[in-house]
N, C-alpha and C. Protein backbone atom coordinates (compact mmCIF):
# COMPACT_ATOMS: atom_id res chain seq x y z
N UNK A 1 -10.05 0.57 -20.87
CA UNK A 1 -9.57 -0.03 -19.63
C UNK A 1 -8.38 -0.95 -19.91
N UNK A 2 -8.54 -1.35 -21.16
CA UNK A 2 -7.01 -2.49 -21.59
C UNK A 2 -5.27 -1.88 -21.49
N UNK A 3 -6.01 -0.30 -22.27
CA UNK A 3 -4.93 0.11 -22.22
C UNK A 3 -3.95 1.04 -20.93
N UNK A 4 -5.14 1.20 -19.67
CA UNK A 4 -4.99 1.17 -18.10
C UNK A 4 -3.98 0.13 -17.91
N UNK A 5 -4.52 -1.23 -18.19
CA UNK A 5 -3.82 -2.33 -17.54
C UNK A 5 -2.39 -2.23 -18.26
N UNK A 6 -2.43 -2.29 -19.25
CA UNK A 6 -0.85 -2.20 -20.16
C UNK A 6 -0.44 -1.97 -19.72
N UNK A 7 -0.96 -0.28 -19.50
CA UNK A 7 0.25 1.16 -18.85
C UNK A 7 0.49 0.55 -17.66
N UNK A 8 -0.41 0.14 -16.71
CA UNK A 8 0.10 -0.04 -15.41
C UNK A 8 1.05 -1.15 -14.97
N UNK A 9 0.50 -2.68 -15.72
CA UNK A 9 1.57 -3.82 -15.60
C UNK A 9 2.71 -3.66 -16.45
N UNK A 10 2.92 -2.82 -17.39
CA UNK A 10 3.28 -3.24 -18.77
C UNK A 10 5.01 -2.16 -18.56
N UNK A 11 4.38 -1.09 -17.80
CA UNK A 11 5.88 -0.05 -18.42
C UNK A 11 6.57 -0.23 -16.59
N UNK A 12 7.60 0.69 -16.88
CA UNK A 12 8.21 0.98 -15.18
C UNK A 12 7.63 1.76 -14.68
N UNK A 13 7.00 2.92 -15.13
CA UNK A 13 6.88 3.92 -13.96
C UNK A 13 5.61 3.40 -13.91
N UNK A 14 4.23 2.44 -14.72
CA UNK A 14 3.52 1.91 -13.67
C UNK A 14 3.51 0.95 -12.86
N UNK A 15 4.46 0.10 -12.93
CA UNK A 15 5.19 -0.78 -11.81
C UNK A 15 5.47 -0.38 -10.72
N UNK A 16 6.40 0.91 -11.11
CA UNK A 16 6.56 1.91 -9.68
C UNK A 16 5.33 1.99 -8.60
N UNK A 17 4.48 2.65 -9.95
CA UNK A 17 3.43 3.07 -9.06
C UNK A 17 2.36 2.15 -8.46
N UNK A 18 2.10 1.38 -9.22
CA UNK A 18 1.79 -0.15 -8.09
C UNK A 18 2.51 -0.45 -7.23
N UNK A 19 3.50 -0.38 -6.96
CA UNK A 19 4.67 -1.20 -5.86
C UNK A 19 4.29 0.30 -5.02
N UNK A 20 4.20 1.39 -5.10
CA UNK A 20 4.02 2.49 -3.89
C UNK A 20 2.35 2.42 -3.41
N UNK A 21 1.66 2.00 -4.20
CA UNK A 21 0.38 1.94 -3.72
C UNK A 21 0.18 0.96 -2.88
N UNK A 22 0.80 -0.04 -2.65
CA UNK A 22 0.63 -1.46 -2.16
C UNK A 22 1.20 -1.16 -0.97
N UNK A 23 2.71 -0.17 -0.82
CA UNK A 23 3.42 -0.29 0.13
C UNK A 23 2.95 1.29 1.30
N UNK A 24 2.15 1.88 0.55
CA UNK A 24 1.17 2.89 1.31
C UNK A 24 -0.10 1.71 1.92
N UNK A 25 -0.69 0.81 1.22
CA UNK A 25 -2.06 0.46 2.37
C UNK A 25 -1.10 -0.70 3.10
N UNK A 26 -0.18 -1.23 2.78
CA UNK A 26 0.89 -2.32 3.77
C UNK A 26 1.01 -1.59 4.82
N UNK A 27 1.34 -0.38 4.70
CA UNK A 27 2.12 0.43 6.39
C UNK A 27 1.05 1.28 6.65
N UNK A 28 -0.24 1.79 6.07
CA UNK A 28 -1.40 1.78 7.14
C UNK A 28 -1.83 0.77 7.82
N UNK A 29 -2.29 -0.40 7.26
CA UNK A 29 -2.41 -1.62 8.03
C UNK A 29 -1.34 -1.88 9.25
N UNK A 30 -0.19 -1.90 9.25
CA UNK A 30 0.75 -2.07 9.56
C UNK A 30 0.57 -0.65 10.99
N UNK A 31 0.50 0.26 10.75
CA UNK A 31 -0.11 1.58 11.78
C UNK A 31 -1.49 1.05 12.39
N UNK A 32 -2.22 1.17 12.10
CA UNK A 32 -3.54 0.56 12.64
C UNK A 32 -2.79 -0.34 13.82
N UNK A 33 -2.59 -1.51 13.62
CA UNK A 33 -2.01 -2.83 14.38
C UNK A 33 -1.11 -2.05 15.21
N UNK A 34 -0.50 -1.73 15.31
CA UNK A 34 0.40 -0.87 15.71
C UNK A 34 0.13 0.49 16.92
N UNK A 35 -0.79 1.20 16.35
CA UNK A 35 -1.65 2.12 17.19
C UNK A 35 -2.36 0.97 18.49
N UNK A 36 -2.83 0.09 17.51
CA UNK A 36 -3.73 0.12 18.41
C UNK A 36 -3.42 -1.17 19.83
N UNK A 37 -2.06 -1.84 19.62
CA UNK A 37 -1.62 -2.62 20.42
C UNK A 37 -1.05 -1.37 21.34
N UNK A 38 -0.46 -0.53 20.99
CA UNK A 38 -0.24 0.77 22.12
C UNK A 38 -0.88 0.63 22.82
N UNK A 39 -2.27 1.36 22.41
CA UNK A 39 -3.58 1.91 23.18
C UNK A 39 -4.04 0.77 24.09
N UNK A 40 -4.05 -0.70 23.98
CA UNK A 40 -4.19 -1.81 24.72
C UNK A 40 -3.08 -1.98 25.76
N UNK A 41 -1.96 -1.71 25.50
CA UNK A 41 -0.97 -1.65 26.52
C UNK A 41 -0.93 -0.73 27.29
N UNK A 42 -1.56 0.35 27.12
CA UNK A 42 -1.52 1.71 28.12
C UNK A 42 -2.77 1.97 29.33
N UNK A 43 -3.49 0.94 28.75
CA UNK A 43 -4.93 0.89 29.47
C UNK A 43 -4.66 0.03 31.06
């Protein structure tokens, strides 16, 4: 598992891939809120 964390904090392309994972559940959250202030305004 140490060497998980390395790879992931440690090089770029797992930096990358933390910074896209974060910014995929940011803009579901971000959709949710979003959807669902619609659906309250249409009612």
């Amino acid at each position: 598992m140490d060497i998980v964390m390395k790879e992931l904090f440690g090089s770029d392309i797992g930096l990358l891939s933390l910074f896209t994972i974060g910014f995929i559940i940011a803009m579901a959250i971000w959709l949710v809120f979003w959807y669902k202030r619609k659906i309250n305004r249409n009612e």
